[in-house]
N, C-alpha and C. Protein backbone atom coordinates (compact mmCIF):
# COMPACT_ATOMS: atom_id res chain seq x y z
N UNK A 1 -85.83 301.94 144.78
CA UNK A 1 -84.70 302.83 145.01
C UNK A 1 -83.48 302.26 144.30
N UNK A 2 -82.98 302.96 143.54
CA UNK A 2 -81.58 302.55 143.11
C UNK A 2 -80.42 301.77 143.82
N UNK A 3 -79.47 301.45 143.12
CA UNK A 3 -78.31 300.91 144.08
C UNK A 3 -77.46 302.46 143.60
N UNK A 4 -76.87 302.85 144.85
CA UNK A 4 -75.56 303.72 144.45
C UNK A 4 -74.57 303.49 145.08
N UNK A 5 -73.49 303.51 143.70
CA UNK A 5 -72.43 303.10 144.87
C UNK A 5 -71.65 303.55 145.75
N UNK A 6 -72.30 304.30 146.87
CA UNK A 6 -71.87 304.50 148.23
C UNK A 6 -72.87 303.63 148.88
N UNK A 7 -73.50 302.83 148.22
CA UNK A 7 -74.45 302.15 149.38
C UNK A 7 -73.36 300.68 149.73
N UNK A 8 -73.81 300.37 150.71
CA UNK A 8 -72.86 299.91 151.61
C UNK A 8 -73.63 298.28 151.91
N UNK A 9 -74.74 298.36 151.53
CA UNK A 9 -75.70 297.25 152.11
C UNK A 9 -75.98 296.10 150.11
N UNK A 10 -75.24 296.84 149.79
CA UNK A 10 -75.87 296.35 148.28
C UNK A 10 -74.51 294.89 147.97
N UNK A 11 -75.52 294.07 147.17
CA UNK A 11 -74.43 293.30 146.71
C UNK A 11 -73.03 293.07 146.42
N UNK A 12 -72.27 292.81 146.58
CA UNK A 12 -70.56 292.90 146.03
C UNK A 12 -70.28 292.69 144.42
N UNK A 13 -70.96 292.04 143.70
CA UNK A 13 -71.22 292.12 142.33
C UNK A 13 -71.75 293.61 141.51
N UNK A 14 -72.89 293.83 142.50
CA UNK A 14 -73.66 295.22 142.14
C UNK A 14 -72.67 296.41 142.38
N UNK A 15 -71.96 296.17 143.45
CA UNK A 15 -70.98 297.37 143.54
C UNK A 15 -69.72 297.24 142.47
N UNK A 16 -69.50 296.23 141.80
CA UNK A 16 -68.60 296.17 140.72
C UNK A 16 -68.87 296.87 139.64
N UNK A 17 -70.11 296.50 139.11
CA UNK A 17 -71.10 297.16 137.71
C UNK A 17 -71.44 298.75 138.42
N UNK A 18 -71.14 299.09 139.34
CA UNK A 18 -71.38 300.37 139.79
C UNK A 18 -70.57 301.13 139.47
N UNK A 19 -69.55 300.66 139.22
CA UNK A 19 -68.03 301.08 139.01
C UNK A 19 -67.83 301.46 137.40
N UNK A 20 -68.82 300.83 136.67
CA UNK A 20 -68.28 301.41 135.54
C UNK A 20 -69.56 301.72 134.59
N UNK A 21 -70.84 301.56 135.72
CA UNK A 21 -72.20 302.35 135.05
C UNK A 21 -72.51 302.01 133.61
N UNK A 22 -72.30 301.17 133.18
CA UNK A 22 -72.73 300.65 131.65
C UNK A 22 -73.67 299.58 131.42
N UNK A 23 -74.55 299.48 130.65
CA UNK A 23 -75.84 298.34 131.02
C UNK A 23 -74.90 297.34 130.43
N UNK A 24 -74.11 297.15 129.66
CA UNK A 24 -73.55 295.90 129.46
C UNK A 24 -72.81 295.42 130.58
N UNK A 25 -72.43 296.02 131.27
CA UNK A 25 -71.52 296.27 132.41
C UNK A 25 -72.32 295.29 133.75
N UNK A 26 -74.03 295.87 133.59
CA UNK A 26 -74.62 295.31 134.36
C UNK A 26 -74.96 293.75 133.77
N UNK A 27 -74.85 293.59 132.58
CA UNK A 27 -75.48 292.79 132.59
C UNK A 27 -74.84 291.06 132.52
N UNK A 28 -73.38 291.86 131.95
CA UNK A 28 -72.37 291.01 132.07
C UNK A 28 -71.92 290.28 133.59
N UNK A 29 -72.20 291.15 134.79
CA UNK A 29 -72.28 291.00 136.10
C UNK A 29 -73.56 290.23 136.37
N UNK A 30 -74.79 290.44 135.78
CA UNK A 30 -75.89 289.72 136.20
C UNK A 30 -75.55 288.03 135.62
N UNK A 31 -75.18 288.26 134.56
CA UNK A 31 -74.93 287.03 133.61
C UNK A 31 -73.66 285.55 134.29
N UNK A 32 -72.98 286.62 134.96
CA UNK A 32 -71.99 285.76 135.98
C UNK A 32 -72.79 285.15 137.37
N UNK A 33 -73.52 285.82 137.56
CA UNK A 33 -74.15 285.32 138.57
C UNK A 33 -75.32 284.30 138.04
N UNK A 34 -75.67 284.66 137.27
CA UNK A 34 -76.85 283.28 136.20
C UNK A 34 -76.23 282.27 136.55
N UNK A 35 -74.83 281.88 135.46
CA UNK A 35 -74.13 281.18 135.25
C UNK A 35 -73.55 280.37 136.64
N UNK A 36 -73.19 281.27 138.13
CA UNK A 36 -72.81 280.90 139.09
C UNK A 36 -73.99 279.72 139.77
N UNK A 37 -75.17 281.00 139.65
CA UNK A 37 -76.65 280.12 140.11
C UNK A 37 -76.70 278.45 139.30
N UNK A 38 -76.83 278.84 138.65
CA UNK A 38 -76.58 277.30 137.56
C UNK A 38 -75.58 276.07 138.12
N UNK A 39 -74.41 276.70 138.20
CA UNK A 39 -73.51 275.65 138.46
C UNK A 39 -73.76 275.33 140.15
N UNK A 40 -73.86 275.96 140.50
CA UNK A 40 -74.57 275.39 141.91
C UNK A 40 -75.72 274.50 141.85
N UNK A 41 -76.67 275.08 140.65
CA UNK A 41 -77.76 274.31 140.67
C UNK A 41 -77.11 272.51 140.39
N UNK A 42 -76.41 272.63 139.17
CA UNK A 42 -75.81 271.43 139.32
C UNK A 42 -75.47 270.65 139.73
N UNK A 43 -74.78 271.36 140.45
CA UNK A 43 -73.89 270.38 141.93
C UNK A 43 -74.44 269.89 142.53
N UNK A 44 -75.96 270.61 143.44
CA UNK A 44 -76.68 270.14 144.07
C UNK A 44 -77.66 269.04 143.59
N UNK A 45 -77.45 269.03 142.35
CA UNK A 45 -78.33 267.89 141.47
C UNK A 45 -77.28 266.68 141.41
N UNK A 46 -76.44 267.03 141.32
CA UNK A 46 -75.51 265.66 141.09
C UNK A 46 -75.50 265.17 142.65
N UNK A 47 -75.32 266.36 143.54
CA UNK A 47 -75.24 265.27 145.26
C UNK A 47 -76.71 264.88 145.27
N UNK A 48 -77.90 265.26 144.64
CA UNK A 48 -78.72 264.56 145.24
C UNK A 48 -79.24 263.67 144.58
N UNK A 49 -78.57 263.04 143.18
CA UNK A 49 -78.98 262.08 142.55
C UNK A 49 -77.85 260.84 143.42
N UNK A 50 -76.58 261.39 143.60
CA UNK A 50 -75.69 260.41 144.69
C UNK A 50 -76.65 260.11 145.78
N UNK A 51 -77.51 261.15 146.24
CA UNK A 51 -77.58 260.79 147.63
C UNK A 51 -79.34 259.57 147.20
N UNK A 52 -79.89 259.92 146.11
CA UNK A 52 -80.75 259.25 146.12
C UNK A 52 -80.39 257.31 145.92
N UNK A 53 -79.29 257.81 144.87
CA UNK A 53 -78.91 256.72 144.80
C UNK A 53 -78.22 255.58 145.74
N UNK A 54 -77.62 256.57 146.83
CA UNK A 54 -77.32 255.47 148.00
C UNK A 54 -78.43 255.04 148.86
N UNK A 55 -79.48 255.59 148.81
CA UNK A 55 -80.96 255.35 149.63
C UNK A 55 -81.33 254.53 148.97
N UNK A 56 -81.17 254.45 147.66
CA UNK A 56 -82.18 252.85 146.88
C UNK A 56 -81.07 251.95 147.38
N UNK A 57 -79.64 252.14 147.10
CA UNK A 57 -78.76 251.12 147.36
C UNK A 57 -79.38 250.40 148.91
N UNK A 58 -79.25 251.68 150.12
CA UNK A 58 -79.67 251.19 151.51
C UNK A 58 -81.14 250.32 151.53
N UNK A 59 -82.18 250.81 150.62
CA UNK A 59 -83.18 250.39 151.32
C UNK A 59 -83.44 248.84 150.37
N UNK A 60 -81.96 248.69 149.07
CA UNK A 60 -82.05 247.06 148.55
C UNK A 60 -81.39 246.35 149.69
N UNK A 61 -80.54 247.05 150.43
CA UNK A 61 -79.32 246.47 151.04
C UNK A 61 -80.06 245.60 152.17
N UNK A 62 -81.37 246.87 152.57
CA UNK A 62 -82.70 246.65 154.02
C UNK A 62 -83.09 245.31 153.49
N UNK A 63 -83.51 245.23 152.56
CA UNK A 63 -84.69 244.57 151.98
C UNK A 63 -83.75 242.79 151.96
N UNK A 64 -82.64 242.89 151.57
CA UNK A 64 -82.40 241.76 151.30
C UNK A 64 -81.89 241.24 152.88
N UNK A 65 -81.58 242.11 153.78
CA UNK A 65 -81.16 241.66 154.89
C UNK A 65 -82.33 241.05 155.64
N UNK A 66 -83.35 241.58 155.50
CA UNK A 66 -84.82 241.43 156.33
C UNK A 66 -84.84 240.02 155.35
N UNK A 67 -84.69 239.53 154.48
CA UNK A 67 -85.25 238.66 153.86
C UNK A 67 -84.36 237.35 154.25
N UNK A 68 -83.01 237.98 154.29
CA UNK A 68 -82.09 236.53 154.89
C UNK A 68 -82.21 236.32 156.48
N UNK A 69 -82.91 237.12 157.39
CA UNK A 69 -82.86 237.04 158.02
C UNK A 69 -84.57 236.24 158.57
N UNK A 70 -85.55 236.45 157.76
CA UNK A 70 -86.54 235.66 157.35
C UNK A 70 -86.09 234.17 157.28
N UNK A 71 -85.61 233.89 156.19
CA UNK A 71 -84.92 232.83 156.09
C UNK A 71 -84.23 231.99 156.96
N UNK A 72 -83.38 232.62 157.78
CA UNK A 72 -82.80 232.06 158.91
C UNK A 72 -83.67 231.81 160.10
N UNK A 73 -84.28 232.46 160.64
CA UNK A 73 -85.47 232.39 161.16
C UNK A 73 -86.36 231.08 160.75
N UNK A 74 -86.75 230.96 159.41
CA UNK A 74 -87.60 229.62 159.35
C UNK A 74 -86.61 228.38 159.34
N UNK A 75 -84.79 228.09 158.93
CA UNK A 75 -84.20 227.57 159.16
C UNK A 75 -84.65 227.48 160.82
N UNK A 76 -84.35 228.16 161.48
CA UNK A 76 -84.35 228.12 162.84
C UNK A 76 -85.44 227.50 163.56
N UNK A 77 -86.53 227.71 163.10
CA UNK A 77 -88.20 226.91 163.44
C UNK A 77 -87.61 225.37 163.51
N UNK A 78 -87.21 225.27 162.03
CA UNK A 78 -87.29 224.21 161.75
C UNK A 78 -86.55 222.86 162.39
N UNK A 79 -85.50 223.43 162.74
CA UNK A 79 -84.52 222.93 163.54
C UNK A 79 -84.85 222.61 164.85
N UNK A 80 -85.44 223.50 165.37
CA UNK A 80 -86.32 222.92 166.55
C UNK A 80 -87.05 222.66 166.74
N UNK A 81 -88.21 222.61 165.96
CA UNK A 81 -89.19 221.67 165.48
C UNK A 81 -88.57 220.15 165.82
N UNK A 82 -87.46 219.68 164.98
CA UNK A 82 -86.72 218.54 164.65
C UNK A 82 -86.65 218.14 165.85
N UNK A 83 -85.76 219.53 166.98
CA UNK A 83 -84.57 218.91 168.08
C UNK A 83 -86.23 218.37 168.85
N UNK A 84 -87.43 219.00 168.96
CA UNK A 84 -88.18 218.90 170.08
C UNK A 84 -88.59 217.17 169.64
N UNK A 85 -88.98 217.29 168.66
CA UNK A 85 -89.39 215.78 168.19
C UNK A 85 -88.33 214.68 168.42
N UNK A 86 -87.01 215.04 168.22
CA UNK A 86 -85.83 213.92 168.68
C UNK A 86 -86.01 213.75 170.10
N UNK A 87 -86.54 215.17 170.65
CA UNK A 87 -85.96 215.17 172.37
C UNK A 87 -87.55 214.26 173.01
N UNK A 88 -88.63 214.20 172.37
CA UNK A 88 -89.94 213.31 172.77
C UNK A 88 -89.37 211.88 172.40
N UNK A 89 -88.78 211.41 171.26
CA UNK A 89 -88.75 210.50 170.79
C UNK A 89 -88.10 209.62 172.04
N UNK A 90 -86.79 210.09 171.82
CA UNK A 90 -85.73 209.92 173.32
C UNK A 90 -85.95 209.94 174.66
N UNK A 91 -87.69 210.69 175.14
CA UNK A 91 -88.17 210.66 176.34
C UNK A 91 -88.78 209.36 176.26
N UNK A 92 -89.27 209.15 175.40
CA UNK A 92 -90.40 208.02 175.16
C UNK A 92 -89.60 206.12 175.50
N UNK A 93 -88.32 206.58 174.50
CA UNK A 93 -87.51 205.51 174.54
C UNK A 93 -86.70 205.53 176.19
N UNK A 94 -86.49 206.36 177.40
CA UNK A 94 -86.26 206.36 178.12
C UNK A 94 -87.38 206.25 178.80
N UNK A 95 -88.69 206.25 178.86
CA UNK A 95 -89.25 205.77 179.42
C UNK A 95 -89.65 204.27 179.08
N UNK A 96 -89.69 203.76 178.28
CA UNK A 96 -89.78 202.19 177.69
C UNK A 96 -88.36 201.81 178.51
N UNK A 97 -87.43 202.13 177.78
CA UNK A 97 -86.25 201.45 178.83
C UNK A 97 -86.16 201.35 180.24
N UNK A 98 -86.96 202.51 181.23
CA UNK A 98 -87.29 202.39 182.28
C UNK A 98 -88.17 201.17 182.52
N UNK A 99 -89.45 200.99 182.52
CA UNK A 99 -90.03 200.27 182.28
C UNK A 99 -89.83 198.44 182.04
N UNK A 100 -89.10 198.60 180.93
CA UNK A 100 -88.53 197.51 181.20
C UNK A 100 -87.21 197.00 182.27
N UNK A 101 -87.25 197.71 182.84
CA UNK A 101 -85.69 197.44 183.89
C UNK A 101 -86.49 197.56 185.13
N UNK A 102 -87.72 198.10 185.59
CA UNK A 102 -88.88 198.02 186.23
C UNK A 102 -89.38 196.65 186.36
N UNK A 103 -89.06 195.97 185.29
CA UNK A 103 -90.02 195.07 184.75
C UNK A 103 -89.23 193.80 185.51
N UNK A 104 -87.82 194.27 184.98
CA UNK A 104 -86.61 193.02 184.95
C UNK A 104 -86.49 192.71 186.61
N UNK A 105 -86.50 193.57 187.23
CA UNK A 105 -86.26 193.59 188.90
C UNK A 105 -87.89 193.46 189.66
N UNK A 106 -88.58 192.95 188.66
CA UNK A 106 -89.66 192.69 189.99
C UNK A 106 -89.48 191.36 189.88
């Protein structure tokens, strides 16, 4: 079915080119809207190359945090590894020093 323009439900572009019934008329109207489609298309390409690009940024940003935090973590083993071995060493020598003061008073 045609567009005519008393139709009321039809595009706002289409009712422009209605107005002056000429296929250049239409097509010059279709051609604005190409052109509109396009630059939208754009836009949405440029936010989603931004948006991809902050997701690699986030998931280097993930990656290196998980990794220092790895790191700190085996710092952290290690350290108490150390303290537990100082803290036997120091039981051992408090029990020898006991021992001998055990020793001294009998």
């Amino acid at each position: 079915m045609p567009i005519s323009c008393a139709s009321t439900t039809a595009h706002q572009t289409y009712l422009s080119a209605c107005a002056c019934h000429t296929l250049p008329g239409w097509l010059q109207l279709i051609n604005a809207e190409v052109e509109k489609e396009q630059k939208e298309v754009e836009v949405r390409a440029e936010v989603l190359a931004e948006v991809q690009q902050l997701v690699q940024d986030a998931a280097a940003a993930h990656e290196a945090a998980q990794e220092q935090a790895k790191q700190e973590a085996s710092e952290w083993r290690q350290q108490v590894v150390q303290l537990h071995v100082q803290l036997e060493q120091q039981a051992g020598l408090l029990q020898q020093q006991e021992r001998q003061l055990q020793v001294s008073f009998l």
